[in-house]
C-alpha atoms as a PDB file:
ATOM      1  CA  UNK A   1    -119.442  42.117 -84.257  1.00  0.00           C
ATOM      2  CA  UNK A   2    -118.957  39.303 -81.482  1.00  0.00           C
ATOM      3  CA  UNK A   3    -120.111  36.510 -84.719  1.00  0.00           C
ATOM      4  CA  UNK A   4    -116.697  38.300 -86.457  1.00  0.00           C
ATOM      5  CA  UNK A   5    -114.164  38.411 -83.654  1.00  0.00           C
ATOM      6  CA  UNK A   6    -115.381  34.546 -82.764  1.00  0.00           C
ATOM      7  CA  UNK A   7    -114.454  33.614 -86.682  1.00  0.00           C
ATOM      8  CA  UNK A   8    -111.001  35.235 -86.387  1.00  0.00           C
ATOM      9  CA  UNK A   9    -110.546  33.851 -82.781  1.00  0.00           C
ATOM     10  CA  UNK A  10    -110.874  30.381 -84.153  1.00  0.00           C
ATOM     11  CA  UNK A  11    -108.902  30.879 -87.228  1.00  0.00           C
ATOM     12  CA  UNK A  12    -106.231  32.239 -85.869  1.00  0.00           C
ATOM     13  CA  UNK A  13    -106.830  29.091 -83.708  1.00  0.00           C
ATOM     14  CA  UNK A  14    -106.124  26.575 -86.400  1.00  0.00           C
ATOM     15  CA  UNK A  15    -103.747  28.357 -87.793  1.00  0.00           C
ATOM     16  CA  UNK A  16    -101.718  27.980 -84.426  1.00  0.00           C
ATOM     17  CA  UNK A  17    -102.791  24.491 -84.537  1.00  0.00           C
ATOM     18  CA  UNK A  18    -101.717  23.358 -87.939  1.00  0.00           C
ATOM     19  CA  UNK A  19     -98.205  25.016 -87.281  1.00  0.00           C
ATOM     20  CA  UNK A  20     -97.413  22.668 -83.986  1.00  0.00           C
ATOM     21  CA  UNK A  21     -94.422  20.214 -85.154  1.00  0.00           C
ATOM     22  CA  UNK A  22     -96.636  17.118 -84.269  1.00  0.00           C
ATOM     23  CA  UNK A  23     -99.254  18.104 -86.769  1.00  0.00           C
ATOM     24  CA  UNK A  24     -97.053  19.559 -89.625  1.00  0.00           C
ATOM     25  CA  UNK A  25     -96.404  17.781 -93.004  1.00  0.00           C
ATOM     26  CA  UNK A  26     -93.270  18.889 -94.595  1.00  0.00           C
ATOM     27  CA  UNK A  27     -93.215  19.790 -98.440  1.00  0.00           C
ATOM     28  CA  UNK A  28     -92.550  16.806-100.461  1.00  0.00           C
ATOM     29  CA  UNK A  29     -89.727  18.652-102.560  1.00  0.00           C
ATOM     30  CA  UNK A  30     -88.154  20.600 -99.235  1.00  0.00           C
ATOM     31  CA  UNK A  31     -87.999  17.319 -97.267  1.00  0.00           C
ATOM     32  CA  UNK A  32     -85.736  16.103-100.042  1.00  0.00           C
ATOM     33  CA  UNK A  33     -83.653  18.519-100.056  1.00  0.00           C
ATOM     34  CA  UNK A  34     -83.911  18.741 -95.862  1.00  0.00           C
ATOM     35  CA  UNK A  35     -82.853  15.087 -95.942  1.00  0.00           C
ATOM     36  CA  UNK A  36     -79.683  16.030 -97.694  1.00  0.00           C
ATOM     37  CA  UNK A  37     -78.910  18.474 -95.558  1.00  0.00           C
ATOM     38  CA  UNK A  38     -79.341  16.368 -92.699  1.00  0.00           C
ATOM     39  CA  UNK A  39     -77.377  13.744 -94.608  1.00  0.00           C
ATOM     40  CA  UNK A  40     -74.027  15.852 -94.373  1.00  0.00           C
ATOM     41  CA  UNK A  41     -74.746  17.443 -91.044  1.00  0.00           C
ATOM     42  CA  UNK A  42     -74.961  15.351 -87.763  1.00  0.00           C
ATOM     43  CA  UNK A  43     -77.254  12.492 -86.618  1.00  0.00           C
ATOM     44  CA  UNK A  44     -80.488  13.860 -84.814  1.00  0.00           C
ATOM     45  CA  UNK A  45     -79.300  13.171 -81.376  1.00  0.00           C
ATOM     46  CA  UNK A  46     -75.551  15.382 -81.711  1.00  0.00           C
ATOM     47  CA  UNK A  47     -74.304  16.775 -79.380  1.00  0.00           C
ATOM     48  CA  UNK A  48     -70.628  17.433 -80.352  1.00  0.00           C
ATOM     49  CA  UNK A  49     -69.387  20.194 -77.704  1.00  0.00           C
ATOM     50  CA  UNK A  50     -68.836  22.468 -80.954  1.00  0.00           C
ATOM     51  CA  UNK A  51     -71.993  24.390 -79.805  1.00  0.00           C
ATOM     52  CA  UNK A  52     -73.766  22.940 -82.443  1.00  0.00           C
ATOM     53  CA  UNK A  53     -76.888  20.175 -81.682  1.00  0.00           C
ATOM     54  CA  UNK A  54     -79.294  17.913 -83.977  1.00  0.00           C
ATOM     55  CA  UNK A  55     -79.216  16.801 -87.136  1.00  0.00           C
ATOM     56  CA  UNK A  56     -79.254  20.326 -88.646  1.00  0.00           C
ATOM     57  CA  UNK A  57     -76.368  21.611 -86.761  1.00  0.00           C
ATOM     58  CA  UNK A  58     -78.623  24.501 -84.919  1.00  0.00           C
ATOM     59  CA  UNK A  59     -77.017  26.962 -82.536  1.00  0.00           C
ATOM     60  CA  UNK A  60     -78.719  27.278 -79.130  1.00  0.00           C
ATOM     61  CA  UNK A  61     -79.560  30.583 -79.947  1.00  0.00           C
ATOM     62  CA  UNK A  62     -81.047  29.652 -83.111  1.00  0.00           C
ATOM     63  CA  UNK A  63     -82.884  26.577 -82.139  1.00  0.00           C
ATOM     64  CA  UNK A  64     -84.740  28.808 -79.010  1.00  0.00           C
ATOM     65  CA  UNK A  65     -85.293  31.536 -81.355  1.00  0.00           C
ATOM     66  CA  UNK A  66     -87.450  29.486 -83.494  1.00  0.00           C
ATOM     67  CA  UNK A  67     -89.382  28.101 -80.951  1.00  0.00           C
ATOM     68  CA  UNK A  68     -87.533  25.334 -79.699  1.00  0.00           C
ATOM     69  CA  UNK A  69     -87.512  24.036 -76.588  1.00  0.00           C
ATOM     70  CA  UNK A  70     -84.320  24.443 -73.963  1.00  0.00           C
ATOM     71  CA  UNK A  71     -83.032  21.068 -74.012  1.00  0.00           C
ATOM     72  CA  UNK A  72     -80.188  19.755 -71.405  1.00  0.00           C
ATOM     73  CA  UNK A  73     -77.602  19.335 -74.287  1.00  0.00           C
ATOM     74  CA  UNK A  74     -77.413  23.434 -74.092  1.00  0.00           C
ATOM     75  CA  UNK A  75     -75.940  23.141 -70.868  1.00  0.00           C
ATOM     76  CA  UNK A  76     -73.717  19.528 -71.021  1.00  0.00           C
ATOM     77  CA  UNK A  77     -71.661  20.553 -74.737  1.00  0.00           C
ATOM     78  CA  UNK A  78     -69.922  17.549 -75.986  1.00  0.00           C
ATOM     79  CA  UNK A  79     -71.316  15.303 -72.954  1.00  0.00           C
ATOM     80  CA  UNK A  80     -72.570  12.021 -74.669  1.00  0.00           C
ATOM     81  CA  UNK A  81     -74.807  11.998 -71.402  1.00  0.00           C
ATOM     82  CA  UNK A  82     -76.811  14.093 -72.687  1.00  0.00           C
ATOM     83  CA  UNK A  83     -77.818  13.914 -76.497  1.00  0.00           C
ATOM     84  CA  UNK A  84     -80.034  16.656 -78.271  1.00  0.00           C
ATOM     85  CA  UNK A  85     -83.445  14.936 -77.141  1.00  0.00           C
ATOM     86  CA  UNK A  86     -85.307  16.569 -79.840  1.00  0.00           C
ATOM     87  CA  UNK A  87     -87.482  14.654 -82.341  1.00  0.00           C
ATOM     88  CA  UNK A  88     -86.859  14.237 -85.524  1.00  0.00           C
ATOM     89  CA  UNK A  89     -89.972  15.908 -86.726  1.00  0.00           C
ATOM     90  CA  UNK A  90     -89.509  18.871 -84.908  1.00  0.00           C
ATOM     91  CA  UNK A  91     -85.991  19.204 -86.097  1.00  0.00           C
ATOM     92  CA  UNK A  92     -87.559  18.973 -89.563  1.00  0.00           C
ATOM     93  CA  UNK A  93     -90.362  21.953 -88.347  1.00  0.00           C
ATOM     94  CA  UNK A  94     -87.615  24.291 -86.929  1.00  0.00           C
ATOM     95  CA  UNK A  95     -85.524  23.508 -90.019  1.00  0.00           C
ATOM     96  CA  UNK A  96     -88.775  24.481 -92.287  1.00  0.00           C
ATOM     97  CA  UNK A  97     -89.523  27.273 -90.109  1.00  0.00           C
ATOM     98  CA  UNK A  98     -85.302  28.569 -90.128  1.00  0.00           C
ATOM     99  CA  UNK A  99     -85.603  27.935 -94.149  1.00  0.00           C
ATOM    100  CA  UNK A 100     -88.562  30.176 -94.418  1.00  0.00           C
ATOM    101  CA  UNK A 101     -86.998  32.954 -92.736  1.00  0.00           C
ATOM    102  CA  UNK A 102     -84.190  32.846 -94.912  1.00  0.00           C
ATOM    103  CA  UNK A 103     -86.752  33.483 -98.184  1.00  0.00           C
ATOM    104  CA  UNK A 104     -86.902  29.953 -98.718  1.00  0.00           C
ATOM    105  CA  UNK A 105     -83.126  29.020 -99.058  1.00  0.00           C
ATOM    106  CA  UNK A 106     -80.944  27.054 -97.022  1.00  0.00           C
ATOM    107  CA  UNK A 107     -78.078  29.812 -96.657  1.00  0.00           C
ATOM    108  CA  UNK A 108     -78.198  28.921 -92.893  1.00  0.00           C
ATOM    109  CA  UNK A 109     -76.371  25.527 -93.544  1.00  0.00           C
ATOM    110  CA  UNK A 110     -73.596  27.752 -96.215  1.00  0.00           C
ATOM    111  CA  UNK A 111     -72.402  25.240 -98.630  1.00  0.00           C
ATOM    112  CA  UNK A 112     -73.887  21.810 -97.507  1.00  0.00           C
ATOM    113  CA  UNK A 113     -77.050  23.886 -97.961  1.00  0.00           C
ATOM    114  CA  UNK A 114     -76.284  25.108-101.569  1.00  0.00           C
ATOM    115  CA  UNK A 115     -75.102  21.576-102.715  1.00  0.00           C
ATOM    116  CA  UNK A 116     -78.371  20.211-101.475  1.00  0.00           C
ATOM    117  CA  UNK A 117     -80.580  22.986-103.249  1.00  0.00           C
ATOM    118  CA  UNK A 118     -79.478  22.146-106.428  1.00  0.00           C
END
């Protein structure tokens, strides 16, 4: 029994592991398709005062709910002070993990997101 629960311990372990931003590799086909997004959206440092941050546009709300860190931009909108500090890979991971909520579509980004799905 304690062999079992040490197996699921430590794959439930790497499973953690392999879904940090730092160690993820995004889908060859998505990350097109993420690039375009990005493409039409914002540069990965925005922080436009339209409560929108990054290059995927997230909410606040959005970006904490999918793990995200709180990042000073939340609390200085529009203040070119203080950019969206996050990296561009883990922009890319919360956009993966956002697009995998939605059952693998980008309806989070509306049209930009349909126009790049194509």
């Amino acid at each position: 029994m304690t062999r079992i629960l040490a197996i699921a311990v430590s794959a439930a372990l790497l499973g953690t592991a392999a879904s940090s931003a730092d160690t993820w590799q995004p889908p060859t086909a998505w990350l097109a398709q993420a690039m375009c997004v990005h493409a039409k959206e914002a540069p990965w440092n925005a922080n436009t005062g339209n409560g929108y941050y990054g290059g995927f546009q997230f909410t606040r709300q959005t970006w904490l709910t999918l793990g995200g860190a709180a990042d000073p931009a939340f609390t200085h909108p529009g203040d070119p002070a203080f950019p969206f500090a996050a990296s561009k890979q883990e922009q890319l991971y919360r956009a993966w993990r956002l697009w995998r909520r939605d059952g693998g579509t980008w309806r989070s980004w509306g049209a930009v997101g349909r126009a790049c799905s194509r």
